[in-house]
Protein backbone atom coordinates (compact mmCIF):
# COMPACT_ATOMS: atom_id res chain seq x y z
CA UNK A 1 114.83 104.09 85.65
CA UNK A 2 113.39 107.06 87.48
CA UNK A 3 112.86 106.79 91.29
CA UNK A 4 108.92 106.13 92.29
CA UNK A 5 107.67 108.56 94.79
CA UNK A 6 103.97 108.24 96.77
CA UNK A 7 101.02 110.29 95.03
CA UNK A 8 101.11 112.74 97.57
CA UNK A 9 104.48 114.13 96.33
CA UNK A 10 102.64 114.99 93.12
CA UNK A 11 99.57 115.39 94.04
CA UNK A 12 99.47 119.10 92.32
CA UNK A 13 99.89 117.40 89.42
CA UNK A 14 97.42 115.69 86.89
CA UNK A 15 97.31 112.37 85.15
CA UNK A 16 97.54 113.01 81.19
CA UNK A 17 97.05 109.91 79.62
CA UNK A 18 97.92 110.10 75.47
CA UNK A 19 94.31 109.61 73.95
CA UNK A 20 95.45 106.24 72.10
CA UNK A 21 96.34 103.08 73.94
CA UNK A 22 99.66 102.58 72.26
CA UNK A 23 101.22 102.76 75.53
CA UNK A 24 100.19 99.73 76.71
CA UNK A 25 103.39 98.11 74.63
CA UNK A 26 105.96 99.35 77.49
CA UNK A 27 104.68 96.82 79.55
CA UNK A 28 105.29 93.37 79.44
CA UNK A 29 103.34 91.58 82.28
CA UNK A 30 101.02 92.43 85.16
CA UNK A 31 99.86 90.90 88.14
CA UNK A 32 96.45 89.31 88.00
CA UNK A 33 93.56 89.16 90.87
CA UNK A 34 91.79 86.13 91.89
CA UNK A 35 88.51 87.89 90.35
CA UNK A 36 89.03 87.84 86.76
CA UNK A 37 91.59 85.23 86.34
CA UNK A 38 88.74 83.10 84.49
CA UNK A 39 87.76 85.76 82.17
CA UNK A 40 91.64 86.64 81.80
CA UNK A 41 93.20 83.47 80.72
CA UNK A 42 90.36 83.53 77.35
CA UNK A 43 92.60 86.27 76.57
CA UNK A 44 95.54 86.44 77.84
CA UNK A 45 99.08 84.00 78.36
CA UNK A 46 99.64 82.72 82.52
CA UNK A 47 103.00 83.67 83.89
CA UNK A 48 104.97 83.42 86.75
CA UNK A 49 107.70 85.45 88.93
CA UNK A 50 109.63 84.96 91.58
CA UNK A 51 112.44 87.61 90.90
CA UNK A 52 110.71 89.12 94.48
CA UNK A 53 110.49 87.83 98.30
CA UNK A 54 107.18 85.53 96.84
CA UNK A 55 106.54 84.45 93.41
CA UNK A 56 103.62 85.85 91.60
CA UNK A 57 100.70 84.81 88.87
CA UNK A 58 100.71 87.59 86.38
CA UNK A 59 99.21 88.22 82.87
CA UNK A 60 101.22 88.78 79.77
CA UNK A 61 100.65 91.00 78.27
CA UNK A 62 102.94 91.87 75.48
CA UNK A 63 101.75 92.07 72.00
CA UNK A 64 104.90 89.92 71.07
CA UNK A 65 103.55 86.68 72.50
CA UNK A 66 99.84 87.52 72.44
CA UNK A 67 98.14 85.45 69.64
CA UNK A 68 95.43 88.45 69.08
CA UNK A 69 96.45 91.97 68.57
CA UNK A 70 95.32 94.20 71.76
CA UNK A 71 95.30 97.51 69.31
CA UNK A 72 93.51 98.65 66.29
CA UNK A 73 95.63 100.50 63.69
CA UNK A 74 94.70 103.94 65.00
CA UNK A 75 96.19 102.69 68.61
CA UNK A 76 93.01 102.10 69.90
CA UNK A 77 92.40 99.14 72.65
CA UNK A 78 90.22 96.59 71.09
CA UNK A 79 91.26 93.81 73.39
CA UNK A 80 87.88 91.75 74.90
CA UNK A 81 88.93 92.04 78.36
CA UNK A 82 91.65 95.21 79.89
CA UNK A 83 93.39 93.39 82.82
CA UNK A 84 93.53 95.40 86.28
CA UNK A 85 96.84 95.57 86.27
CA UNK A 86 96.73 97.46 82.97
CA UNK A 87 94.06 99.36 84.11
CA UNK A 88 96.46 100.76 86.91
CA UNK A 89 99.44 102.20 85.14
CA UNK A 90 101.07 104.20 85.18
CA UNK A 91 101.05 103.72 89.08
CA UNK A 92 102.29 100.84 90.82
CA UNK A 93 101.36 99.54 94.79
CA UNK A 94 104.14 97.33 96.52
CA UNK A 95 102.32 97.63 99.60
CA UNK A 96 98.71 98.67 100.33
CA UNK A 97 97.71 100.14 103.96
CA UNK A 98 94.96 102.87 104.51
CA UNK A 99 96.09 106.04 102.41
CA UNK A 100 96.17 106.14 98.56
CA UNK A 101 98.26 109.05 98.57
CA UNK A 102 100.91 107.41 100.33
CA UNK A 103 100.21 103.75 99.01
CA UNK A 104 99.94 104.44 95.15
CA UNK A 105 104.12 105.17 93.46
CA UNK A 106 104.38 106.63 90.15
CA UNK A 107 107.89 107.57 88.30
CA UNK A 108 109.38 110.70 90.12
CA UNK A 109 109.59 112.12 85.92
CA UNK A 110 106.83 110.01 84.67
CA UNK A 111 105.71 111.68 81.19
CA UNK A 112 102.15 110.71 82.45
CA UNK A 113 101.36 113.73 84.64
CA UNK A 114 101.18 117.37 83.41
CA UNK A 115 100.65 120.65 85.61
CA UNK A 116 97.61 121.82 83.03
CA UNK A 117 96.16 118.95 81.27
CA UNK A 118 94.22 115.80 82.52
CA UNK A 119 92.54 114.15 85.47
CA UNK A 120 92.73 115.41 89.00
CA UNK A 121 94.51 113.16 90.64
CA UNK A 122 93.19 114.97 94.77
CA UNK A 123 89.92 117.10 95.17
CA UNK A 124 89.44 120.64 96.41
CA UNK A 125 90.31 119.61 100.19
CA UNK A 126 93.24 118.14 99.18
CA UNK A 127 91.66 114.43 99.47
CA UNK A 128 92.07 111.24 96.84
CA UNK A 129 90.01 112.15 93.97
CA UNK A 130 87.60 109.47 93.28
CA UNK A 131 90.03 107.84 90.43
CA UNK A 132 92.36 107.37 93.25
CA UNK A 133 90.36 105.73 95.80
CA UNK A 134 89.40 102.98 93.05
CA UNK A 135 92.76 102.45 92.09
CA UNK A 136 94.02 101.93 95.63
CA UNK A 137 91.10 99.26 95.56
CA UNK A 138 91.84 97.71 92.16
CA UNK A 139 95.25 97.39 93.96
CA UNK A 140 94.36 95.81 97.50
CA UNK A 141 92.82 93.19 94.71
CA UNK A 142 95.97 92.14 93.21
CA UNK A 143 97.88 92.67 96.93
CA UNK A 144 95.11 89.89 98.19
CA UNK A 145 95.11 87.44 94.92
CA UNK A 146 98.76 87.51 95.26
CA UNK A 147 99.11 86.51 99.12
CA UNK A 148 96.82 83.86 97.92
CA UNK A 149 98.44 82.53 95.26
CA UNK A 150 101.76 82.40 96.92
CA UNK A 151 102.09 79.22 98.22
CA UNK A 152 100.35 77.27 95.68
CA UNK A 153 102.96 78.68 93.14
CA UNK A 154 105.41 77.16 95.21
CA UNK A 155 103.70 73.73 95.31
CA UNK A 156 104.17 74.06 91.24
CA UNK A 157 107.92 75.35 91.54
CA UNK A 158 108.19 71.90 93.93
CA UNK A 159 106.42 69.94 91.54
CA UNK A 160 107.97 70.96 88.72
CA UNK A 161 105.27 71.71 86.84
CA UNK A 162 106.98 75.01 85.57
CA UNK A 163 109.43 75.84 82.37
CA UNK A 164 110.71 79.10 81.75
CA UNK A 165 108.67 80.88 78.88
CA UNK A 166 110.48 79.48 75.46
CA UNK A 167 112.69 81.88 73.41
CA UNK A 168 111.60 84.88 75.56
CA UNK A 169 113.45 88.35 75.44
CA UNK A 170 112.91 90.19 78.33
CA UNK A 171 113.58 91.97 81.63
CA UNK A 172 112.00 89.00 83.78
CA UNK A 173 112.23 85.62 83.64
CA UNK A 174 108.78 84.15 83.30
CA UNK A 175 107.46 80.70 83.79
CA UNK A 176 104.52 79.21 82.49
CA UNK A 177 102.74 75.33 83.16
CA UNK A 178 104.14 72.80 81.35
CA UNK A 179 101.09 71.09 79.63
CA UNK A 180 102.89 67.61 79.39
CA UNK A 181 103.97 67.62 83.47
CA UNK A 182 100.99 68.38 84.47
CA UNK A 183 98.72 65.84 82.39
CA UNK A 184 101.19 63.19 83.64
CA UNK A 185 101.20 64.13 87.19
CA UNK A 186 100.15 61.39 89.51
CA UNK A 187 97.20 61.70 91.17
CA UNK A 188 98.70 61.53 94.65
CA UNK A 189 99.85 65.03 94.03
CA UNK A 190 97.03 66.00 92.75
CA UNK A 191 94.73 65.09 95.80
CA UNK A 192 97.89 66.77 97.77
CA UNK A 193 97.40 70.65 95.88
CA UNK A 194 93.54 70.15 96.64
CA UNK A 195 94.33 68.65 100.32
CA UNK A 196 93.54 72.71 102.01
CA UNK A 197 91.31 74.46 99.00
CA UNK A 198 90.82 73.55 95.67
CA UNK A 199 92.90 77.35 94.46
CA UNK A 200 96.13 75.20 93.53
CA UNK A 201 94.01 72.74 90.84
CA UNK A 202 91.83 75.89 89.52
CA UNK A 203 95.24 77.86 89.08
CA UNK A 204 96.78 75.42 87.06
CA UNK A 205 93.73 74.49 85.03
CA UNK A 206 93.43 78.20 84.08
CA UNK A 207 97.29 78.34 83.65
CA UNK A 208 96.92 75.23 81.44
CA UNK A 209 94.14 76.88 79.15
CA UNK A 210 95.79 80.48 78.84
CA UNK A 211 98.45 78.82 76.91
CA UNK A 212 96.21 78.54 73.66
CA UNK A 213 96.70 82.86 73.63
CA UNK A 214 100.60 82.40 73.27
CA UNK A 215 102.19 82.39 69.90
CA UNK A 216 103.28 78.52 69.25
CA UNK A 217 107.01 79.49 68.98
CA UNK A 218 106.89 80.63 73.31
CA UNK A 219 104.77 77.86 73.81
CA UNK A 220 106.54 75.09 76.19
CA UNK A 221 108.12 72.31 73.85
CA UNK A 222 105.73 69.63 72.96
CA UNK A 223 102.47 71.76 73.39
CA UNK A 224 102.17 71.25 70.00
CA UNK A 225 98.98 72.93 68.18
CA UNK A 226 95.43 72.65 68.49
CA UNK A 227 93.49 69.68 66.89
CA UNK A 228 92.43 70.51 63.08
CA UNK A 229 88.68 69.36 64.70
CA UNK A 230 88.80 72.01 67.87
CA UNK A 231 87.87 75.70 67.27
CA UNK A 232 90.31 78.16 68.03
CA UNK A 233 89.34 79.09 71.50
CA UNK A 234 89.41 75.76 72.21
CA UNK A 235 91.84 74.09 75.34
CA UNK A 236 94.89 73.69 75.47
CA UNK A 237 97.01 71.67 72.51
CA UNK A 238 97.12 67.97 72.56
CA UNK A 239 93.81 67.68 75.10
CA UNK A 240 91.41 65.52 74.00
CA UNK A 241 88.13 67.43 72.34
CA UNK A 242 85.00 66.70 74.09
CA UNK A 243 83.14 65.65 70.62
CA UNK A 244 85.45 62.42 70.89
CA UNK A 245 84.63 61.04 74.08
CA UNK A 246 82.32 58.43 74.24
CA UNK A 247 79.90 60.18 76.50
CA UNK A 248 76.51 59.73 76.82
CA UNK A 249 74.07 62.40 78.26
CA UNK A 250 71.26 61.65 80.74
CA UNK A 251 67.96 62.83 79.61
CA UNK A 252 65.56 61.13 82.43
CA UNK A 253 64.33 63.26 85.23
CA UNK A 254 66.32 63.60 88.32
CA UNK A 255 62.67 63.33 90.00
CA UNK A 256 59.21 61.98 88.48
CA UNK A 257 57.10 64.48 87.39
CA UNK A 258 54.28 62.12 89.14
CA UNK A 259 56.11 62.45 92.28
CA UNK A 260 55.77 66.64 91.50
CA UNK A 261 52.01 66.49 90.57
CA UNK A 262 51.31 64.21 93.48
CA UNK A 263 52.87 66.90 95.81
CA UNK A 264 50.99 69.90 94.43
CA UNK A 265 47.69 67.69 95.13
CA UNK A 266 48.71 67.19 98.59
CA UNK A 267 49.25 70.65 99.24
């Protein structure tokens, strides 16, 4: 692998993106921010890192263990939902400070950047082009959602609510929830992850429900599959579906519709 060098060292370059999306099959998994990790896990599997100083909640986003294909057959994106973190290659962010051009790495030899063709990648006085600027902010999103996340992905290492990702091939070792471990965790640890913020039980709910995008054979063993009586998008395998509960719904007024007229008369 090439060395990454800042922007600035290539700034009198531009960024040539191929005009299909087939690229998006060299990566494997990105990082995910705190803002669309709701909208995300509809779409795509939960995973987790920690080949780094802190471990990280990132998207999958291979087409290998995605359960709907991202491309159309002319290598067009057709995915609901592109993630940030695909929305920032080819350039990469370890650390974000105050200066795009010195923040935002790219591959010393990338084949992403040509001397004719392509977006501008600084202005006329030398300055982040506007592309820039709102990648360095897409990328102070994920830095944030990841300092975040940090600790309460340690709570889950501790409880071991975490398996590594089943029959996976690749670079990184991912982990995902483990559906059973965390159904049957006892609610003492439970009120424990809420104890400071409620981020640790909304993680792990989201984490939970992601895993209904990854191919049954990478699920974690004893997910199982989705009732027969639960639509597709439904949660994940083996919960119970809402249409069995015996619930019954409310339909009196929260407040009397007397109690309403008699304060319009008064006033």
């Amino acid at each position: 692998m090439s060395p990454l060098v800042p922007v600035r060292e290539i700034a009198h370059l531009r960024l040539a993106l191929p005009t299909h999306d087939r690229w998006v099959g060299e990566l494997t998994w990105v990082p995910v921010s705190a803002t669309e990790i709701h909208l995300a896990c509809r779409y795509y599997p939960l995973a987790i890192r920690f080949d780094g100083p802190k471990p990280m909640l990132g998207l999958i986003v291979d087409q290998r263990y995605i359960m709907q294909p991202l491309l159309d057959a002319a290598g067009t994106w057709r995915g609901a939902y592109r993630p940030i973190g695909v929305r920032c290659f080819p350039f990469v962010a370890p650390r974000i400070g105050d200066d795009p051009l010195d923040d935002i790495l790219i591959s010393a030899d990338s084949k992403y950047v040509s001397e004719t063709a392509g977006i501008s990648i600084i202005d006329k006085a030398g300055r982040p082009d506007r592309l820039l600027n709102e990648l360095h902010r897409l990328f102070r999103l994920l830095q944030r959602a990841q300092e975040s996340f940090a600790g309460i992905l340690d709570q889950y290492l501790i409880g071991s609510l975490l398996v590594p990702l089943a029959n996976a091939n690749t670079d990184q070792t991912l982990y995902v929830i483990d559906p059973q471990r965390l159904l049957h965790l006892e609610p003492a640890a439970f009120g424990a992850m809420a104890r400071h913020g409620f981020l640790g039980v909304d993680v792990a709910v989201a984490c939970l429900f992601s895993l209904q995008t990854l191919r049954p054979e990478y699920r974690p063993k004893g997910a199982g599959t989705p009732r027969p009586s639960m639509p597709s998008v439904s949660i994940v395998p083996n919960m119970t579906a809402i249409d069995d509960l015996p619930l019954v719904l409310d339909d009196s007024e929260l407040i009397s519709l007397r109690y309403i007229d008699a304060m319009r008369a008064e006033n």
